[in-house]
C-alpha atoms as a PDB file:
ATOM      1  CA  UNK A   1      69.093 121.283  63.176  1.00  0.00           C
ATOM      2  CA  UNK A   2      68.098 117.710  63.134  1.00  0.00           C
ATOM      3  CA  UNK A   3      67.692 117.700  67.019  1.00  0.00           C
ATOM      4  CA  UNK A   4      65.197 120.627  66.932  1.00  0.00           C
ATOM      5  CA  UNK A   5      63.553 118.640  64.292  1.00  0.00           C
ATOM      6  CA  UNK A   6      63.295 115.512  66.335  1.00  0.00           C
ATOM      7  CA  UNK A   7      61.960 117.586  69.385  1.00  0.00           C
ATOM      8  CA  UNK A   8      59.444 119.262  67.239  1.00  0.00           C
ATOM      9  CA  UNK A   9      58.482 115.816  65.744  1.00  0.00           C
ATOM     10  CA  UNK A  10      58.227 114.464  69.128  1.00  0.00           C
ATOM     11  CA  UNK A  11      56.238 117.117  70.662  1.00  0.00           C
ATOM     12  CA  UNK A  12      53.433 116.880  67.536  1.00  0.00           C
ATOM     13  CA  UNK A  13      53.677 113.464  68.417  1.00  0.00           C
ATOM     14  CA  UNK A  14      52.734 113.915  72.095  1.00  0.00           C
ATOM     15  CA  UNK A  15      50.232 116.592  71.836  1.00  0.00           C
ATOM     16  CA  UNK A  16      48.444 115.347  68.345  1.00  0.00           C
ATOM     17  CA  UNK A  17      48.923 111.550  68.486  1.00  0.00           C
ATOM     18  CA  UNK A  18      46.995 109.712  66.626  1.00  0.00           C
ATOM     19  CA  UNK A  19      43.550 112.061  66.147  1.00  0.00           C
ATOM     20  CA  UNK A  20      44.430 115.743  66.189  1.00  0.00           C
ATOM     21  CA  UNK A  21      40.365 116.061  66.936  1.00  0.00           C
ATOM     22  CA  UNK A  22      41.146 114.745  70.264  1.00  0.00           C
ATOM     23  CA  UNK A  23      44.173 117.511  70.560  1.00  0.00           C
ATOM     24  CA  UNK A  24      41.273 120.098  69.157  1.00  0.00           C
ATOM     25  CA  UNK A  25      38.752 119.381  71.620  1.00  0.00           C
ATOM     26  CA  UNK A  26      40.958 119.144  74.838  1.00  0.00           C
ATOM     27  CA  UNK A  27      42.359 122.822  73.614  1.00  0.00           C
ATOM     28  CA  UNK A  28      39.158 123.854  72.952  1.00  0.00           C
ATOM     29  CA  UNK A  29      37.665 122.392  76.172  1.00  0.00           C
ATOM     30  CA  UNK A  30      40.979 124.491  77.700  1.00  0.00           C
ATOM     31  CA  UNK A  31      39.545 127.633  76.015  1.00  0.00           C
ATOM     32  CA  UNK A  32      36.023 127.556  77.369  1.00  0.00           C
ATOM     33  CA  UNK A  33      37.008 126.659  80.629  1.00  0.00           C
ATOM     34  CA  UNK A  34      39.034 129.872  81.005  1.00  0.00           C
ATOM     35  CA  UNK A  35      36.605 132.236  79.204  1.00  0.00           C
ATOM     36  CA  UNK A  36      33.788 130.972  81.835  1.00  0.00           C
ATOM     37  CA  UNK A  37      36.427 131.305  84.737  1.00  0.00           C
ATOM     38  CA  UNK A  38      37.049 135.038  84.309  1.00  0.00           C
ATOM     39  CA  UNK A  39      33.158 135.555  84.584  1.00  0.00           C
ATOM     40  CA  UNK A  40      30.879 134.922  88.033  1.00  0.00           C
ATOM     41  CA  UNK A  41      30.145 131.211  86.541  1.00  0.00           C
ATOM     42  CA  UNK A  42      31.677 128.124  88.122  1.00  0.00           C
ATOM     43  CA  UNK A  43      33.938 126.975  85.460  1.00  0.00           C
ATOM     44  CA  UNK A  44      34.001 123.350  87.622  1.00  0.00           C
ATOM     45  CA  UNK A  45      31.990 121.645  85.021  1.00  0.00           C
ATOM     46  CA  UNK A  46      33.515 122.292  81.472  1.00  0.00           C
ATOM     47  CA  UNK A  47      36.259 119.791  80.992  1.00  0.00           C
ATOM     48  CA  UNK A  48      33.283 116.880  82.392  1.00  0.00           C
ATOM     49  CA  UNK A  49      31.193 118.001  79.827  1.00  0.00           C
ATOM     50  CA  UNK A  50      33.556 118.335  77.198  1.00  0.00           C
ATOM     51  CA  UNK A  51      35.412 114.747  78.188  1.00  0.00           C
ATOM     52  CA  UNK A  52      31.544 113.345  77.767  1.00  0.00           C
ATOM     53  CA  UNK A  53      31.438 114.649  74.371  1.00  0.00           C
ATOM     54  CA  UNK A  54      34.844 114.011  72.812  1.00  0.00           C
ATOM     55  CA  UNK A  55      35.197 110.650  74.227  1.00  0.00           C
ATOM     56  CA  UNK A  56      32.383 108.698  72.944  1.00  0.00           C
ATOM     57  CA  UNK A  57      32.847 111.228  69.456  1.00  0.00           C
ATOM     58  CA  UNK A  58      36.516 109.931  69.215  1.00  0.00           C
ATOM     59  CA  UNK A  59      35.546 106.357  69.550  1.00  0.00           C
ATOM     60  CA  UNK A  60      32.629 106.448  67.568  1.00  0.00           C
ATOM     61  CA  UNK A  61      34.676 107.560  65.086  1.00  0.00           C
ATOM     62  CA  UNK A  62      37.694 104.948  65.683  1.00  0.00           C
ATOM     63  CA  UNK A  63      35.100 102.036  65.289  1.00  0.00           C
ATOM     64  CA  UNK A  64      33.366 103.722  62.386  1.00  0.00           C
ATOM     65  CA  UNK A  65      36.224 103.697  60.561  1.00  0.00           C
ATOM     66  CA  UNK A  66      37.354 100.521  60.713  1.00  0.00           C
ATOM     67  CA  UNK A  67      33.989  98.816  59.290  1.00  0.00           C
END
């Protein structure tokens, strides 16, 4: 039991780190990017857009914090 603990523990790890909003918006930039693809729409630019908006959001944040 305590090796399926320390894989689950290490997988939260990996995925979340150390801002689950990060983990949110990468899933959720996942998410659209499929839902466009199964219509006529190039799906190309979705995960540009969405690194545009997360990154600067995430260190915004990171450096907001820390004032």
């Amino acid at each position: 039991m305590e090796r399926l603990r320390a894989f689950g523990r290490f997988w939260y790890d990996f995925v979340i780190g150390d801002d689950w909003r990060i983990a949110v918006g990468v899933v959720a930039a996942l998410a659209i990017t499929y839902a466009v693809s199964t219509t006529s729409t190039s799906a190309w630019w979705v995960l540009p857009a969405a690194v545009a908006v997360v990154l600067p959001t995430s260190l915004w944040l990171a450096t907001w914090r820390r004032r």
